[in-house]
N, C-alpha and C. Protein backbone atom coordinates (compact mmCIF):
# COMPACT_ATOMS: atom_id res chain seq x y z
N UNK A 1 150.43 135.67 244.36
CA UNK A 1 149.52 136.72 244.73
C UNK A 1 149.98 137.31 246.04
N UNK A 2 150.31 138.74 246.49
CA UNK A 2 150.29 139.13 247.31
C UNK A 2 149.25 139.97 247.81
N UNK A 3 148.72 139.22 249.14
CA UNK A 3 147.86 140.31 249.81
C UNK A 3 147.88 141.03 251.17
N UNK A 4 147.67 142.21 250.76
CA UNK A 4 148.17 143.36 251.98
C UNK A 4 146.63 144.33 252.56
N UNK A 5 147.17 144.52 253.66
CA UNK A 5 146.06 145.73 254.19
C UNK A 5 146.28 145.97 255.81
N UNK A 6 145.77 146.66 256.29
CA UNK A 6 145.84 147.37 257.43
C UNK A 6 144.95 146.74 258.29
N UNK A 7 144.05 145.92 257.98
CA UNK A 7 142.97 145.48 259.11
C UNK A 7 143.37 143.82 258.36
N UNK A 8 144.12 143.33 259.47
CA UNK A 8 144.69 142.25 259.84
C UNK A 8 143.33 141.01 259.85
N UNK A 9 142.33 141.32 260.55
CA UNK A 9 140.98 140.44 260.55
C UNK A 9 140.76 139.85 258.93
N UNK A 10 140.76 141.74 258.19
CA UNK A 10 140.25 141.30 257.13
C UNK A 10 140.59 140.48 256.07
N UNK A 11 142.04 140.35 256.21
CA UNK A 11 143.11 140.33 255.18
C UNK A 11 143.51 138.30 255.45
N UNK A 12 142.76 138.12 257.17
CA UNK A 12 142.51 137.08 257.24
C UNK A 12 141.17 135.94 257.12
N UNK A 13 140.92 137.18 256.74
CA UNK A 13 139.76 136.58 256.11
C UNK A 13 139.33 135.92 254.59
N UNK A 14 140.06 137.16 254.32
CA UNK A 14 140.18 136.61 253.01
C UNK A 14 141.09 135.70 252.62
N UNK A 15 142.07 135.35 253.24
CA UNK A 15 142.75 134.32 253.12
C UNK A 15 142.53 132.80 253.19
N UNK A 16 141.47 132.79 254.55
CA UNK A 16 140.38 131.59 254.15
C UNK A 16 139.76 131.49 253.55
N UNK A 17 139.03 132.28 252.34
CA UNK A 17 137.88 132.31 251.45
C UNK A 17 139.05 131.52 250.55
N UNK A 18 140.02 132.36 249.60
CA UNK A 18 141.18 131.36 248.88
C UNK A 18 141.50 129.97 249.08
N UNK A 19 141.82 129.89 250.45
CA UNK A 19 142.54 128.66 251.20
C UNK A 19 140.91 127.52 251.07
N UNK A 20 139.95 127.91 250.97
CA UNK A 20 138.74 127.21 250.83
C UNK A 20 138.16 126.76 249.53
N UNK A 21 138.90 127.53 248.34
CA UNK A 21 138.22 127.67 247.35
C UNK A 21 139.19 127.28 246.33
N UNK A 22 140.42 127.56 246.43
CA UNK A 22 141.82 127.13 245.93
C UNK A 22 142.96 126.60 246.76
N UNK A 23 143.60 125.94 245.94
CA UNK A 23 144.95 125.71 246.39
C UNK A 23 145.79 126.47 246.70
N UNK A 24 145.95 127.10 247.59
CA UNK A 24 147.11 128.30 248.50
C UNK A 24 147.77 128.07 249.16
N UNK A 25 148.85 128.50 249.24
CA UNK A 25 149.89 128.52 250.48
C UNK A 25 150.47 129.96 251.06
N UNK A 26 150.39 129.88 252.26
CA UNK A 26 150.91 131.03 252.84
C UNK A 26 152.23 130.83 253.14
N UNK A 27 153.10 132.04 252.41
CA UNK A 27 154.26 132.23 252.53
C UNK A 27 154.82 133.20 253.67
N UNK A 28 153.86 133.66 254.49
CA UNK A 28 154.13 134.49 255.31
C UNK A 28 154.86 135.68 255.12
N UNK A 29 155.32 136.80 255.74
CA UNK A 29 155.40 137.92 255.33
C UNK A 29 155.98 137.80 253.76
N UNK A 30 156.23 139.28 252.96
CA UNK A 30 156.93 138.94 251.75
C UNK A 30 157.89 139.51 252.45
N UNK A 31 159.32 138.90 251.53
CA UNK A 31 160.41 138.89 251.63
C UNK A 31 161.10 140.10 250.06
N UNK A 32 160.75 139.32 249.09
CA UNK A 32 161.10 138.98 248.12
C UNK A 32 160.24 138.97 246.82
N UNK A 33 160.65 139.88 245.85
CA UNK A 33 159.04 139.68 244.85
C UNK A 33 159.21 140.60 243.95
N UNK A 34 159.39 139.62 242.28
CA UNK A 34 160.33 140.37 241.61
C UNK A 34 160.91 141.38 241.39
N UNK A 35 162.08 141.11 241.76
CA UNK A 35 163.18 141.92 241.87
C UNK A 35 162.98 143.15 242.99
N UNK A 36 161.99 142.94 243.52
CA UNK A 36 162.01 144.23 245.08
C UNK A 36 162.21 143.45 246.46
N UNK A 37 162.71 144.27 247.05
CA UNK A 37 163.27 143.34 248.45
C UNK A 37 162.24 143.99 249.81
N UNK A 38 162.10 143.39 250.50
CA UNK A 38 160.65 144.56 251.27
C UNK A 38 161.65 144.06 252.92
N UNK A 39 161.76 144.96 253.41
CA UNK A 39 162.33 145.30 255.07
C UNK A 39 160.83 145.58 255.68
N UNK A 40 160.67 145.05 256.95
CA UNK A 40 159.44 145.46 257.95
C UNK A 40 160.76 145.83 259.44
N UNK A 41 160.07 147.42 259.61
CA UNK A 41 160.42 147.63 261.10
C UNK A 41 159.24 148.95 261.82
N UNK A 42 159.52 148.91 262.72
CA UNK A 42 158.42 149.41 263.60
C UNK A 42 158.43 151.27 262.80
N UNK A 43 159.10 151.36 261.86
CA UNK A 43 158.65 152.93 261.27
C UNK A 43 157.53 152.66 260.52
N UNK A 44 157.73 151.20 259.79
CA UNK A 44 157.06 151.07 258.84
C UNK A 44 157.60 149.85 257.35
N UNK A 45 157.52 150.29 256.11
CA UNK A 45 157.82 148.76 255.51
C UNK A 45 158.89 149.79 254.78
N UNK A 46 160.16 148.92 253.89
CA UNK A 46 161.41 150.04 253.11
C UNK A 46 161.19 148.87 251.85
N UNK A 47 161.23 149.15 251.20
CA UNK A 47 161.37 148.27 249.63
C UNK A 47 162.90 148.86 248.96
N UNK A 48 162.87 148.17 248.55
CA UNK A 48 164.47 148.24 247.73
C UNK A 48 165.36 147.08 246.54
N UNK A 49 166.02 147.60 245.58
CA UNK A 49 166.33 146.44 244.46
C UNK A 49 167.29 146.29 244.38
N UNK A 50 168.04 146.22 245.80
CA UNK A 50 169.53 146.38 245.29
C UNK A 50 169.95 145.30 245.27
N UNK A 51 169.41 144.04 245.10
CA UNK A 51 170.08 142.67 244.58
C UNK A 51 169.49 142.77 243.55
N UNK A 52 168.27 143.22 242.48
CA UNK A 52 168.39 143.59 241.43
C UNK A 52 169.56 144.23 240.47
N UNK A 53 169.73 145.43 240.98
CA UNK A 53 170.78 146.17 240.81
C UNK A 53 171.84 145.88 240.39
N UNK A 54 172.49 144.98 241.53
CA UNK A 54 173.51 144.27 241.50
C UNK A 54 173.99 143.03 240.52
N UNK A 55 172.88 142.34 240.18
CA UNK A 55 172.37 141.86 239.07
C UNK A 55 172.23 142.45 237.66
N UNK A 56 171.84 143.49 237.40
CA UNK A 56 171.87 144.34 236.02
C UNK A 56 173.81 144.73 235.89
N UNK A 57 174.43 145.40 237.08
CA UNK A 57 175.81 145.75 237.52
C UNK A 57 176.71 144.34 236.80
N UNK A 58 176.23 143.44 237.14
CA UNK A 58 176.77 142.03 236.42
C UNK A 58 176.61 141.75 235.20
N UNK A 59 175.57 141.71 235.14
CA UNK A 59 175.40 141.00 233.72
C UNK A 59 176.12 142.18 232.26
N UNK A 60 176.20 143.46 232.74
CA UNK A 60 176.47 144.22 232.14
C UNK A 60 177.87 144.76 231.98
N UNK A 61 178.40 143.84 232.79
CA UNK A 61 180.08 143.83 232.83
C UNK A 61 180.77 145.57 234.12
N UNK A 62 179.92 145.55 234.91
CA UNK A 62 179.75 146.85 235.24
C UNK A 62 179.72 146.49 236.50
N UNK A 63 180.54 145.56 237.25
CA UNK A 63 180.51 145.34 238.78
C UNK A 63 180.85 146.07 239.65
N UNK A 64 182.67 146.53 239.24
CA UNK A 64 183.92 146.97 239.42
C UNK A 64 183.91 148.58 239.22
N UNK A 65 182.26 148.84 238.83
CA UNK A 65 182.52 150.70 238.20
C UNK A 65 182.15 151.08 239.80
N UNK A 66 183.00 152.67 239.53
CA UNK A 66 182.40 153.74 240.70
C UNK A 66 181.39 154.06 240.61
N UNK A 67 180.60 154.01 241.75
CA UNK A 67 179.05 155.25 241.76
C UNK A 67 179.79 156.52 241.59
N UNK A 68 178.55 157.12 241.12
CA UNK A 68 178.41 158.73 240.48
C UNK A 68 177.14 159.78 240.85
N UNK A 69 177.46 160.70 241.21
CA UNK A 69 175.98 161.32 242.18
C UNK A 69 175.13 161.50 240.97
N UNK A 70 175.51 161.86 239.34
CA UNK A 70 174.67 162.07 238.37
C UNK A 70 174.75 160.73 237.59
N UNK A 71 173.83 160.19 236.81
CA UNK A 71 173.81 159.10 236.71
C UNK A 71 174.24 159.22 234.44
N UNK A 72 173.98 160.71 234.16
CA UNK A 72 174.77 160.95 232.72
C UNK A 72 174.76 162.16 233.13
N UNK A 73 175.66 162.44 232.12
CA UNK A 73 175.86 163.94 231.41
C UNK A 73 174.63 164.29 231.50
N UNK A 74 174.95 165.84 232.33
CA UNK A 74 173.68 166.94 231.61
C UNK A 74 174.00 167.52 230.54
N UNK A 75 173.06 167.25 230.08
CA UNK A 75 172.65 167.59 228.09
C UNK A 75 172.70 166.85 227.76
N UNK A 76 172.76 165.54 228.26
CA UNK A 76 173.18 164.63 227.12
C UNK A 76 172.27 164.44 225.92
N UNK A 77 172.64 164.35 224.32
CA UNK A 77 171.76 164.22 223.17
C UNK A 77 172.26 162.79 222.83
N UNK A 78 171.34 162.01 222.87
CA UNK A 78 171.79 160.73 221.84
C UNK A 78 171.02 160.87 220.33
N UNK A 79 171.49 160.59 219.54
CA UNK A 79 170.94 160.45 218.13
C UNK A 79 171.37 159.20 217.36
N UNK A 80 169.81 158.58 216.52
CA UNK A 80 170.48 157.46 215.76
C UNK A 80 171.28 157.35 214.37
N UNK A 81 171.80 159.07 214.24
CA UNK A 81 172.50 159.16 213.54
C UNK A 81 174.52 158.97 213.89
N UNK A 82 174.76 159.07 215.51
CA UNK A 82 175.80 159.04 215.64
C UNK A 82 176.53 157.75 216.10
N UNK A 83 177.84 157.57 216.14
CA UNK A 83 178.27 156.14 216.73
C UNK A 83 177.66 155.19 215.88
N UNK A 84 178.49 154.22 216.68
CA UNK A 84 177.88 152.94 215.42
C UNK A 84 177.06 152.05 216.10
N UNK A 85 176.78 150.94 214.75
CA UNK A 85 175.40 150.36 214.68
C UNK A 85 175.65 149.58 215.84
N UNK A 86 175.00 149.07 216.74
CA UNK A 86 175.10 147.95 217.99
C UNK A 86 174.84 146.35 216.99
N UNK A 87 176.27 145.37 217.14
CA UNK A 87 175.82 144.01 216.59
C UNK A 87 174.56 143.50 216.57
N UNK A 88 173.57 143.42 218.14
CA UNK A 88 173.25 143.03 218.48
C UNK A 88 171.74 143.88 219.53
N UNK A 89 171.60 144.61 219.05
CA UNK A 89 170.35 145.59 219.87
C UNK A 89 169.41 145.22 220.98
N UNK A 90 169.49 143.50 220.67
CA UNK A 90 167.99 142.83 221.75
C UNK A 90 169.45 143.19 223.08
N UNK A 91 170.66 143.26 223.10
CA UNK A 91 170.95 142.77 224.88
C UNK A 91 170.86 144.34 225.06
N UNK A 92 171.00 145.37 224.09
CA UNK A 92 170.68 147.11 224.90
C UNK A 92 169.22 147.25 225.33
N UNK A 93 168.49 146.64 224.24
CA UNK A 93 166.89 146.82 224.65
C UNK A 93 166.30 145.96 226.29
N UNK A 94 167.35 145.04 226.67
CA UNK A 94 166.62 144.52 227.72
C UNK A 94 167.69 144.90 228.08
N UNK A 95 168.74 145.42 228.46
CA UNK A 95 169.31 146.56 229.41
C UNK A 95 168.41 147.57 229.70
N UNK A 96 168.11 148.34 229.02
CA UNK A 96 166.99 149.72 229.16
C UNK A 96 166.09 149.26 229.92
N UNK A 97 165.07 148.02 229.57
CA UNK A 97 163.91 147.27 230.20
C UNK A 97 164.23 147.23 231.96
N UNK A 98 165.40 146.56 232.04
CA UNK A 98 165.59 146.51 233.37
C UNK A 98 165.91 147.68 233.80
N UNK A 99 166.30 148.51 233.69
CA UNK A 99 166.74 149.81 233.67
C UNK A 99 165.42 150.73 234.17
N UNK A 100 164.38 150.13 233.65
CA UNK A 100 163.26 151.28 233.66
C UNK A 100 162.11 150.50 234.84
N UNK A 101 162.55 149.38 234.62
CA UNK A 101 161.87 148.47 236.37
C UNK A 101 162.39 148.95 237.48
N UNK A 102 164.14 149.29 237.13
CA UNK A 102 164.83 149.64 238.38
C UNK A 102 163.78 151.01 238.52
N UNK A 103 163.85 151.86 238.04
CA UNK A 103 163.44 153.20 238.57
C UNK A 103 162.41 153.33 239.12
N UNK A 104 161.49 151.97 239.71
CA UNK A 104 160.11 151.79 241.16
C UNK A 104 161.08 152.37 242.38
N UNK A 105 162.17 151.87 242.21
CA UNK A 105 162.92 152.34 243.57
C UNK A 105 163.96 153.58 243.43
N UNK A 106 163.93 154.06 242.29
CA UNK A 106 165.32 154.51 242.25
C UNK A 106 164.63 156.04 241.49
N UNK A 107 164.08 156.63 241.05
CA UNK A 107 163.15 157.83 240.61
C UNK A 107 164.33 158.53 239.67
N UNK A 108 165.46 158.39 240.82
CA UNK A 108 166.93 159.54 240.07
C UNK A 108 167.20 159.57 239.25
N UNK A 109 166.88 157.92 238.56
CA UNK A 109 167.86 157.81 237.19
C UNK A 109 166.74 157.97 236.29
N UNK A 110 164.95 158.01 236.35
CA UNK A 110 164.30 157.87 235.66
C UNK A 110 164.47 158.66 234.26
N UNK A 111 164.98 159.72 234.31
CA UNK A 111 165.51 160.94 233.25
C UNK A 111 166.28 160.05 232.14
N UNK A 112 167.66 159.67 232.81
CA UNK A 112 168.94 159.56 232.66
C UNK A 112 168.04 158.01 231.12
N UNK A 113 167.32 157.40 231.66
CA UNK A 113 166.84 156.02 231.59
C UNK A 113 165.64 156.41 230.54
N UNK A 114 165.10 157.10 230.49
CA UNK A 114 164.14 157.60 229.64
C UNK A 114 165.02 158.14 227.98
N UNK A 115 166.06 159.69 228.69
CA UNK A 115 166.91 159.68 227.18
C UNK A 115 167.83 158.04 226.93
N UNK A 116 167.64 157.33 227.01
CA UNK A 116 168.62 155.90 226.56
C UNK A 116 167.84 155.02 226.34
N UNK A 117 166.17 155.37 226.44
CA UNK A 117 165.38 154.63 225.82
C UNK A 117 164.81 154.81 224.41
């Protein structure tokens, strides 16, 4: 469970009502929390997935590729009439999946990630 808010009293408050009522532990700031990475500095908080990222980049045999300012072809049409059948469809479908978690941080590719869904 993460809990957040702006009035520090309150947020400790409620933390003893839990800590009184359940078994809790405070982990102190978040760090870490699936797959988003959270930075605190005096502008404010930065979230980011790029050890996610980097992670999808792997598993997908895709470590070693160049970045690209567009993330496909414009126009691109996919159809399930062209190219051939995939052996195996469950490892594209949870490619896409992660693909479409990435885009909390990443908005750019949401397009790109939507036609490949």
């Amino acid at each position: 469970m993460i809990i957040t808010g702006n009035d520090t009293a309150t947020v400790g408050k409620l933390k003893r009502f839990l800590h009184n009522h359940f078994r809790i532990k405070d982990l102190g700031n978040l760090k870490y929390f699936l797959g988003i990475e959270v930075a605190y500095s005096k502008q404010g908080i930065a979230i980011s997935q790029r050890k996610y990222t980097l992670d999808i980049l792997k598993d997908a045999g895709m470590i070693g590729s160049r970045p690209t300012k567009i993330p496909m072809e414009q126009n691109q049409r996919l159809t399930p009439s062209e190219g051939e059948l995939l052996k195996d469809p469950s490892l594209y479908q949870c490619l896409v999946g992660r693909l479409l978690y990435l885009t909390i941080t990443r908005p750019n590719i949401a397009l790109s990630v939507h036609v490949l869904s």
